[in-house]
PDB file of N, CA and C in Angstrom:
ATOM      1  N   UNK A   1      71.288 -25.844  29.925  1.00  0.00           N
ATOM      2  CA  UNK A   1      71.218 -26.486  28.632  1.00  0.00           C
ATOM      3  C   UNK A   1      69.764 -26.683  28.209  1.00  0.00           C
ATOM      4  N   UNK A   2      68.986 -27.280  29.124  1.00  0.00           N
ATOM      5  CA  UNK A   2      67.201 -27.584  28.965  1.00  0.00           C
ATOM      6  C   UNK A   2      67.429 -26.161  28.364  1.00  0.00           C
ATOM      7  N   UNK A   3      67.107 -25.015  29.186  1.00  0.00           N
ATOM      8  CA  UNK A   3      66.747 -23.246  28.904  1.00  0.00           C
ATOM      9  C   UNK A   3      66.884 -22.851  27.576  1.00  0.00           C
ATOM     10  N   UNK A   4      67.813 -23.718  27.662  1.00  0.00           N
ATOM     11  CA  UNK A   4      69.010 -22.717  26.296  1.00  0.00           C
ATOM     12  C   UNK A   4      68.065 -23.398  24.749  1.00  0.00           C
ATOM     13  N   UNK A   5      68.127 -25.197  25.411  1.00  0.00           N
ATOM     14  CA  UNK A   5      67.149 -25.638  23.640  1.00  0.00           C
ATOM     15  C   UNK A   5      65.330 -25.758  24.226  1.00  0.00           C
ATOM     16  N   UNK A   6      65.086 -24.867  24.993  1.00  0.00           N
ATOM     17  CA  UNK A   6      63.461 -24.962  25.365  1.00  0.00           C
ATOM     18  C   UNK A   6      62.970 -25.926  25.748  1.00  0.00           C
ATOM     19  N   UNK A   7      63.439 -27.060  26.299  1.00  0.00           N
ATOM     20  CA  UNK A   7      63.416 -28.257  27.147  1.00  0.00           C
ATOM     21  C   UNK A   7      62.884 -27.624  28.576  1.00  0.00           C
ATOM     22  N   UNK A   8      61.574 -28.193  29.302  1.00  0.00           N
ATOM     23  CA  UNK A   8      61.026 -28.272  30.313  1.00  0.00           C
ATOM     24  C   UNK A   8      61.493 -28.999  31.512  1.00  0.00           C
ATOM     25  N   UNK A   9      62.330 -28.994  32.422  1.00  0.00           N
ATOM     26  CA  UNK A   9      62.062 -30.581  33.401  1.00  0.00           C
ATOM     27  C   UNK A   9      60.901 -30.320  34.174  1.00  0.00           C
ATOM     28  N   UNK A  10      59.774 -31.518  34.357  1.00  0.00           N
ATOM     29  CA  UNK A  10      58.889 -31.193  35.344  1.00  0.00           C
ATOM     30  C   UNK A  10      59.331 -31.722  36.604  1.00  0.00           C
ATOM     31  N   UNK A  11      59.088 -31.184  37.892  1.00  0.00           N
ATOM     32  CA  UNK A  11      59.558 -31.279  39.293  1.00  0.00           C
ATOM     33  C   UNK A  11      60.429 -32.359  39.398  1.00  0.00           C
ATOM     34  N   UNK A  12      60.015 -33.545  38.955  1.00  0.00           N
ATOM     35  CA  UNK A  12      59.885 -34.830  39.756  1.00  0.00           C
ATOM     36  C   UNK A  12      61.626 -35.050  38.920  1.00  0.00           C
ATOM     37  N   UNK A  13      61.526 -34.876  37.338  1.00  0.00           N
ATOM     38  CA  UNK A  13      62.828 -35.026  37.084  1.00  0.00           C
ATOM     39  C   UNK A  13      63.725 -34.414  37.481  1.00  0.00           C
ATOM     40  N   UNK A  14      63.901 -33.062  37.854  1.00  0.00           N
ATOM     41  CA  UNK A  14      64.371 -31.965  38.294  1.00  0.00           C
ATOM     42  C   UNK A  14      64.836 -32.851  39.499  1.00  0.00           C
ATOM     43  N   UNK A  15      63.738 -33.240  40.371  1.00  0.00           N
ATOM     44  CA  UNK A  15      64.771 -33.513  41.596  1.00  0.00           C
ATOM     45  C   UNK A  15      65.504 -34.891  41.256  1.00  0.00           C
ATOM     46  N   UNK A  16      65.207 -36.174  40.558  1.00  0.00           N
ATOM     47  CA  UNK A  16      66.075 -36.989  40.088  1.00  0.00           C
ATOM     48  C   UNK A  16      67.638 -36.900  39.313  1.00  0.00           C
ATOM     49  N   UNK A  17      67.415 -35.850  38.637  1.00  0.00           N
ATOM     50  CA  UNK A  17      68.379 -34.802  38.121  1.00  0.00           C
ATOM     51  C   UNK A  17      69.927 -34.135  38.931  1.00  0.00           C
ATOM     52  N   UNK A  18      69.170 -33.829  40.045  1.00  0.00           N
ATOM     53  CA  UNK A  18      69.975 -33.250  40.735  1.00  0.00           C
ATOM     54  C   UNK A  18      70.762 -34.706  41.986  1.00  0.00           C
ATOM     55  N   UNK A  19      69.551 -35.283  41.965  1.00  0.00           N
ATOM     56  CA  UNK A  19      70.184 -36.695  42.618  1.00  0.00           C
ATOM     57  C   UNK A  19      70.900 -37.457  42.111  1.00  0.00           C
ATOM     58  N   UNK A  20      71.345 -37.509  40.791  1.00  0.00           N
ATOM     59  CA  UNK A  20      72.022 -38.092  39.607  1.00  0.00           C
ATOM     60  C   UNK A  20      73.424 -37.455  39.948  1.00  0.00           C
ATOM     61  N   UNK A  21      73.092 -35.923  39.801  1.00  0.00           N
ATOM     62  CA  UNK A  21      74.433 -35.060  39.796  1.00  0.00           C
ATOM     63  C   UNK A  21      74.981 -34.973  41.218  1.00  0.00           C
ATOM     64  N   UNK A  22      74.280 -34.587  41.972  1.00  0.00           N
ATOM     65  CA  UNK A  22      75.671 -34.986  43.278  1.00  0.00           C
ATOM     66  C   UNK A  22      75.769 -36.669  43.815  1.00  0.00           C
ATOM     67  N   UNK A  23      75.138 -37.359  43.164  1.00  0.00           N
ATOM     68  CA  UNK A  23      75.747 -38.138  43.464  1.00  0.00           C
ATOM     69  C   UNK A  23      77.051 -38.434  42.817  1.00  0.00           C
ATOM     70  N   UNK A  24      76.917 -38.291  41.342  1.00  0.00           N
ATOM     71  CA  UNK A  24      78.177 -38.069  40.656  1.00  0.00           C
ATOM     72  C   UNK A  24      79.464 -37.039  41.289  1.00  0.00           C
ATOM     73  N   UNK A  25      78.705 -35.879  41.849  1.00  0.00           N
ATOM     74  CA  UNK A  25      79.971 -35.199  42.339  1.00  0.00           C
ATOM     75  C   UNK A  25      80.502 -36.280  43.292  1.00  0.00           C
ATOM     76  N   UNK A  26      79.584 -36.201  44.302  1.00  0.00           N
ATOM     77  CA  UNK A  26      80.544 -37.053  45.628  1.00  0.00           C
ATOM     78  C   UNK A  26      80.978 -38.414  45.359  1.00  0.00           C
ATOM     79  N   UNK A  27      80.924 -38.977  44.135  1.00  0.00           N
ATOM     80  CA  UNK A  27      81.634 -40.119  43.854  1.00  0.00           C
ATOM     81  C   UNK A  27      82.892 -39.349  43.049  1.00  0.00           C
ATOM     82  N   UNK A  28      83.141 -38.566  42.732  1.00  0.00           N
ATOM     83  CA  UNK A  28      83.898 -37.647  41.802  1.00  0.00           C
ATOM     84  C   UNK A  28      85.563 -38.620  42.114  1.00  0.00           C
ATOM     85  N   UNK A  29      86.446 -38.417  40.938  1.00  0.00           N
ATOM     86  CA  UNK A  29      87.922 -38.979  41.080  1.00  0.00           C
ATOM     87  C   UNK A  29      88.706 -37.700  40.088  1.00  0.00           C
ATOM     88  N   UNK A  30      89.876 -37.887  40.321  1.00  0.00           N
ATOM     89  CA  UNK A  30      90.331 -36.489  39.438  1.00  0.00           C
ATOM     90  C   UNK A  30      90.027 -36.036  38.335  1.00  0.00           C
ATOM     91  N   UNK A  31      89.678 -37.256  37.184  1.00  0.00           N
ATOM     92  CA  UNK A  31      89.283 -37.033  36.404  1.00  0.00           C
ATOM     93  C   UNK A  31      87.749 -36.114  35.860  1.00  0.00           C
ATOM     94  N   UNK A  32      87.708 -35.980  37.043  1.00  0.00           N
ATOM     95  CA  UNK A  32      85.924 -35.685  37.135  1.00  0.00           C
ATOM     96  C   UNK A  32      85.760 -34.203  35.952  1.00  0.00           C
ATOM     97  N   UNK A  33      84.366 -34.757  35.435  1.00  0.00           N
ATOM     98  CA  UNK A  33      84.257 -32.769  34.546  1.00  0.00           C
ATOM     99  C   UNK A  33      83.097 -32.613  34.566  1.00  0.00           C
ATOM    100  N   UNK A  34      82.660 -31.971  35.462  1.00  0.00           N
ATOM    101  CA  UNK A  34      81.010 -31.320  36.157  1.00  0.00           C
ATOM    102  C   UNK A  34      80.948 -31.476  34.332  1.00  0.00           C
ATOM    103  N   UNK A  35      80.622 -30.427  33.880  1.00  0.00           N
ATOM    104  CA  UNK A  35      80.046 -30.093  32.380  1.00  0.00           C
ATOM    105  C   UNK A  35      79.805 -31.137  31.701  1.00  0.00           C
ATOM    106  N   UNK A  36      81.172 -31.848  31.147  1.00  0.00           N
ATOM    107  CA  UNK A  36      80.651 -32.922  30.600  1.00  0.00           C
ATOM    108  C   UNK A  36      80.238 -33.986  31.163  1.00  0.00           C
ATOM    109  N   UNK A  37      79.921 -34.284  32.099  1.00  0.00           N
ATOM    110  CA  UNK A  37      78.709 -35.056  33.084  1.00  0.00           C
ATOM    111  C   UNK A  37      77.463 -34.441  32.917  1.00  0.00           C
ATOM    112  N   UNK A  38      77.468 -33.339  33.117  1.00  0.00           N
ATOM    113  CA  UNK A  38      76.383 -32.690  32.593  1.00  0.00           C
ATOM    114  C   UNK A  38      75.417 -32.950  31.632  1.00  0.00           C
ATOM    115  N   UNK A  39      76.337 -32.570  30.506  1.00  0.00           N
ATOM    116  CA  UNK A  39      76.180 -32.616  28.988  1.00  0.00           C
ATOM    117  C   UNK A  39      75.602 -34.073  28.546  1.00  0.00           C
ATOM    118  N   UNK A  40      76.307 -34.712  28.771  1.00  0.00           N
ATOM    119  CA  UNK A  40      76.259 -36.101  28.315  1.00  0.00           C
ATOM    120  C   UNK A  40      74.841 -36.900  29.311  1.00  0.00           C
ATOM    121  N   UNK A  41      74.555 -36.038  30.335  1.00  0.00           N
ATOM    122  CA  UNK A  41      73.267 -36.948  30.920  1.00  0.00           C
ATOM    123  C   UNK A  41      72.558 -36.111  30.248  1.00  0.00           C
ATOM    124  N   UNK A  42      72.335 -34.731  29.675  1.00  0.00           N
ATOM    125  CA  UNK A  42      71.287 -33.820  29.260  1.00  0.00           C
ATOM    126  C   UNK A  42      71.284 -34.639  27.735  1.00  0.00           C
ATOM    127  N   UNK A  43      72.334 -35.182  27.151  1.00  0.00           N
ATOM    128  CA  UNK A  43      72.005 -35.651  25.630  1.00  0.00           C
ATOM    129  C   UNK A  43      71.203 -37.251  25.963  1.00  0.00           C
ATOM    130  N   UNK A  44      71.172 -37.718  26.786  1.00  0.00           N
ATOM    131  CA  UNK A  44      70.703 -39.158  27.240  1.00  0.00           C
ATOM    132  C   UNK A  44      69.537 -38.846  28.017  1.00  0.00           C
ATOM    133  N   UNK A  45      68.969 -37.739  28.293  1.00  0.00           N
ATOM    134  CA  UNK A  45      67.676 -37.399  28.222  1.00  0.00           C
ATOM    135  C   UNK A  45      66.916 -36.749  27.419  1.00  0.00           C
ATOM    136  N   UNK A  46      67.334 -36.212  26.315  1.00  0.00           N
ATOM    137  CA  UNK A  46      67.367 -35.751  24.885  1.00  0.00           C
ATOM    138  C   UNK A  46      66.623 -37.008  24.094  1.00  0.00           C
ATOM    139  N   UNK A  47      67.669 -38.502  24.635  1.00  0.00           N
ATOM    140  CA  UNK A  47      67.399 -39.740  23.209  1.00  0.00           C
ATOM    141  C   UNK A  47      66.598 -39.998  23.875  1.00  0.00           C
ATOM    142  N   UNK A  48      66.452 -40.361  24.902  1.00  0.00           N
ATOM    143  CA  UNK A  48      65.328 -41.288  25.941  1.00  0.00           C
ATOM    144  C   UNK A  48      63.897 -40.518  25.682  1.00  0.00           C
ATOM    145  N   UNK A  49      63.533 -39.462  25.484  1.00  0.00           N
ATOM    146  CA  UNK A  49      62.537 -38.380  25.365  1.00  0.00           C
ATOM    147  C   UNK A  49      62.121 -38.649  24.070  1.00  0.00           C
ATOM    148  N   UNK A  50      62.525 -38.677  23.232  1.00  0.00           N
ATOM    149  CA  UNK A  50      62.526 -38.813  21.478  1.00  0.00           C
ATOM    150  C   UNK A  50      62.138 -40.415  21.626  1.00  0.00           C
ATOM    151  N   UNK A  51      62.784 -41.425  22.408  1.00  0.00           N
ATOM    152  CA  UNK A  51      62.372 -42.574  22.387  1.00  0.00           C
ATOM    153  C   UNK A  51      60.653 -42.489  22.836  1.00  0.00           C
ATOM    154  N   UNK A  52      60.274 -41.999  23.868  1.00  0.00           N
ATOM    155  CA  UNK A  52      59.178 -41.329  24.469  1.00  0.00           C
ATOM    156  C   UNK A  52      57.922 -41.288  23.491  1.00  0.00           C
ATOM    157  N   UNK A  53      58.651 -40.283  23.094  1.00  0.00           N
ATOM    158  CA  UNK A  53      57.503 -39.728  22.243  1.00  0.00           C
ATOM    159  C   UNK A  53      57.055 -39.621  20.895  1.00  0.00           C
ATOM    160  N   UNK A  54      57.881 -40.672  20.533  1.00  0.00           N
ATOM    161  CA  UNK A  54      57.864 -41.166  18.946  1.00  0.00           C
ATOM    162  C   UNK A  54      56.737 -41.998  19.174  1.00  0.00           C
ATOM    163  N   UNK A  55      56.159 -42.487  20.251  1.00  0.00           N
ATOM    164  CA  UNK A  55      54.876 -43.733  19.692  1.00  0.00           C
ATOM    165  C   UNK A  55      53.522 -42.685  19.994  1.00  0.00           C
ATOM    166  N   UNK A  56      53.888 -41.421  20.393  1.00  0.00           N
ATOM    167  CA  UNK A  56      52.653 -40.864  20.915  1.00  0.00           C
ATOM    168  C   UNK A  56      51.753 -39.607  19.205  1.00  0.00           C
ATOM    169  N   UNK A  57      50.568 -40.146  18.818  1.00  0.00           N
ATOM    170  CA  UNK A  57      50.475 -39.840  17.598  1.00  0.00           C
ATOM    171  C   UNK A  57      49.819 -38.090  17.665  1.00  0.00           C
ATOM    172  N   UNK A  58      49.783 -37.201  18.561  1.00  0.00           N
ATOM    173  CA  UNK A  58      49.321 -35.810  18.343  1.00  0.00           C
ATOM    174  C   UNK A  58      50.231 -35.352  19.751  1.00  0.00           C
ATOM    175  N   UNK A  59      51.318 -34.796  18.323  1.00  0.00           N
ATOM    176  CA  UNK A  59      52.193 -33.745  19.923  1.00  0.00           C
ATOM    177  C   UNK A  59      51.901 -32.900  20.455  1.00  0.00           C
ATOM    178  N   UNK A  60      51.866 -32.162  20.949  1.00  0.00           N
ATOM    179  CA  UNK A  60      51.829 -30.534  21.229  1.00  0.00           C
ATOM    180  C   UNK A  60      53.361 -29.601  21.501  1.00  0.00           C
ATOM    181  N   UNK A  61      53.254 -28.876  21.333  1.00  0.00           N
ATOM    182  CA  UNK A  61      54.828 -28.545  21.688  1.00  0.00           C
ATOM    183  C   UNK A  61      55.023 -28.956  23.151  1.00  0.00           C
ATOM    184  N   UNK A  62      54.349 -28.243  24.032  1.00  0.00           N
ATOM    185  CA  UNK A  62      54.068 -28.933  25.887  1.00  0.00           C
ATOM    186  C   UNK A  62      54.888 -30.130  25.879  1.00  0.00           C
ATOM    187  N   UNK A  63      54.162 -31.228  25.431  1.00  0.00           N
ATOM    188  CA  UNK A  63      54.507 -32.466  25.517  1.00  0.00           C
ATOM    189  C   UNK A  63      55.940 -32.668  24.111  1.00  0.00           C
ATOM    190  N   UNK A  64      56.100 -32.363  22.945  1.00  0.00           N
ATOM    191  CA  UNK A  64      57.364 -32.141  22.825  1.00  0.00           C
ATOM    192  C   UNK A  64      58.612 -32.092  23.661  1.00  0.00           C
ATOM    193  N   UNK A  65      58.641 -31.006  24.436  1.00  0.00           N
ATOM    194  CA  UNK A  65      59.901 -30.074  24.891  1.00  0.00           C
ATOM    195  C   UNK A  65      59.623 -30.514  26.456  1.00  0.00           C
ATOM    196  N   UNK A  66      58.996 -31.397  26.993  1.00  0.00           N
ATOM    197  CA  UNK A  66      58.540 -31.903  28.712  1.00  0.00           C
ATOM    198  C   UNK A  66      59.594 -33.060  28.420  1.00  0.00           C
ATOM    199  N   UNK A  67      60.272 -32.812  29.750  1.00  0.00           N
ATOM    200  CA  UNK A  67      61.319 -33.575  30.163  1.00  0.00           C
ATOM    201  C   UNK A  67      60.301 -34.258  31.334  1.00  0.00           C
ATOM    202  N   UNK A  68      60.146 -35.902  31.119  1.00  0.00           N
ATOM    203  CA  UNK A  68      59.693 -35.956  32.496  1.00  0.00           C
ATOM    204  C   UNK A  68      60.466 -37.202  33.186  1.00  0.00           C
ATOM    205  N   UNK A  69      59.923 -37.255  34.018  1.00  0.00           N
ATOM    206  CA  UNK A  69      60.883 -38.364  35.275  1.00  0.00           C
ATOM    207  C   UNK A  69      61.074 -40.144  34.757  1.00  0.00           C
ATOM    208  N   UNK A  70      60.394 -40.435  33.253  1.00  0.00           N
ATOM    209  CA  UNK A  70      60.748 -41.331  32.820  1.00  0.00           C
ATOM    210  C   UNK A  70      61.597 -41.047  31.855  1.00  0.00           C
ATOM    211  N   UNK A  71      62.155 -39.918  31.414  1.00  0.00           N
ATOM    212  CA  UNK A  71      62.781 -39.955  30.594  1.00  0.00           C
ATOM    213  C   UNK A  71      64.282 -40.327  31.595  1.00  0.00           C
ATOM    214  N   UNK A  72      64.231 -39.723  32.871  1.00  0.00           N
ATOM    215  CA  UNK A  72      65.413 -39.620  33.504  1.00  0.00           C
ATOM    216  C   UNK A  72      65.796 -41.234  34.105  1.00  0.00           C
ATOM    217  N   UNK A  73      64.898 -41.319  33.931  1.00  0.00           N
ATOM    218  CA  UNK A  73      64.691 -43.181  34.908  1.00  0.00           C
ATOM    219  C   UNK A  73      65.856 -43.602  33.363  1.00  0.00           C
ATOM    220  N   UNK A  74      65.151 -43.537  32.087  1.00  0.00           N
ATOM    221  CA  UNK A  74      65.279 -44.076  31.131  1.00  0.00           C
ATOM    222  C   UNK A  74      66.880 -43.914  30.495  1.00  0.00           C
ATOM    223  N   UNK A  75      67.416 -43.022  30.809  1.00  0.00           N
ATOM    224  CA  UNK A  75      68.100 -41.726  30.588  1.00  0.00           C
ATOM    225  C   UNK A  75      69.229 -43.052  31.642  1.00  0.00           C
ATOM    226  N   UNK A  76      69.065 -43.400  32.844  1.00  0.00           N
ATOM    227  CA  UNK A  76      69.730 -43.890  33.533  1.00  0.00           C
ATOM    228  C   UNK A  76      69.930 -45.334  32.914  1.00  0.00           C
ATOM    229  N   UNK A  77      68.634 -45.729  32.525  1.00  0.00           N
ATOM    230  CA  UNK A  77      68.987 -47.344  31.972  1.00  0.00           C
ATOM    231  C   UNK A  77      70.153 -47.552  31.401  1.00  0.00           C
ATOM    232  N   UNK A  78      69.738 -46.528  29.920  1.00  0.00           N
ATOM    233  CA  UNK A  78      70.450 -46.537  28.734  1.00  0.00           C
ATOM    234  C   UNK A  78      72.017 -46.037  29.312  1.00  0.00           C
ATOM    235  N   UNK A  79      72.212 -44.966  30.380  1.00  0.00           N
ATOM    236  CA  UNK A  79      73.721 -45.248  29.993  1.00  0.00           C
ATOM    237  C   UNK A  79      74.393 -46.528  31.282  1.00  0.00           C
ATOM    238  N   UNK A  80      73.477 -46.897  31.905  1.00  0.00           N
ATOM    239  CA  UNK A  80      74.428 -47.749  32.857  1.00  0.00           C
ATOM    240  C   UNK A  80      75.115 -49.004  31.733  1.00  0.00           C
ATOM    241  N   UNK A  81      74.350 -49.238  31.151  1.00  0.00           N
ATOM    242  CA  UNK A  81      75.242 -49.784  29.773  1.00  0.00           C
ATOM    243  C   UNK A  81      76.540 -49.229  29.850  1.00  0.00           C
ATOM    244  N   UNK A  82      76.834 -48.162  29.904  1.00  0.00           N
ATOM    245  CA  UNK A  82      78.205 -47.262  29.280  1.00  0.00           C
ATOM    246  C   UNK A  82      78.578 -46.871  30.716  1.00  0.00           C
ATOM    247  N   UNK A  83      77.659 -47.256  31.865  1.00  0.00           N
ATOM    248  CA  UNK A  83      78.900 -46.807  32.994  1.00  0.00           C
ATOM    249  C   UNK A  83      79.079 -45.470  33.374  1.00  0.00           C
ATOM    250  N   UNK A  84      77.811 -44.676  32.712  1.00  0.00           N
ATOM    251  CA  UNK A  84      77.590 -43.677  33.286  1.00  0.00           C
ATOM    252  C   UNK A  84      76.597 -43.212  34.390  1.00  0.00           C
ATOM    253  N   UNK A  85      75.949 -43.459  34.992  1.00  0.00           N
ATOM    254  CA  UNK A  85      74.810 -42.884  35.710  1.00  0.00           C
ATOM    255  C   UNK A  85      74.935 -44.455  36.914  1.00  0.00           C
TER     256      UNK A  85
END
């Protein structure tokens, strides 16, 4: 999904990322849907990123489209609200 809309993760989220997702698998119940688990943490690092980088006043695309490890921290805040992450 990052690939597909030119979204970067740098390392550090990448591996938080993946620690997010199996942990989700191995908590998994029937209901479980890899994808939209997926999806729905990739759009909650999407808002958290935009939250990011709205106070920062000269973008570059780089820093645009950089996913980084606060977005994922952030990404986690916002949905434990909703009981996701």
């Amino acid at each position: 999904m990052c690939v597909e809309s030119d979204y970067v993760l740098s390392k550090q989220a990448e591996i938080e990322v993946q620690k997010i997702l199996k942990e989700k698998y191995e908590g998994r119940d029937k209901n479980f849907a890899n994808a939209r688990e997926v999806r729905n943490l990739y759009e909650s690092l999407i808002i958290s990123q935009a939250d990011r980088i709205y106070k920062i006043k000269y973008l570059s695309k780089n820093s645009l489209m950089r996913l980084e490890k606060i977005n994922v921290d952030n990404a986690r805040n916002l949905k434990s609200k909703e009981a996701f992450i």
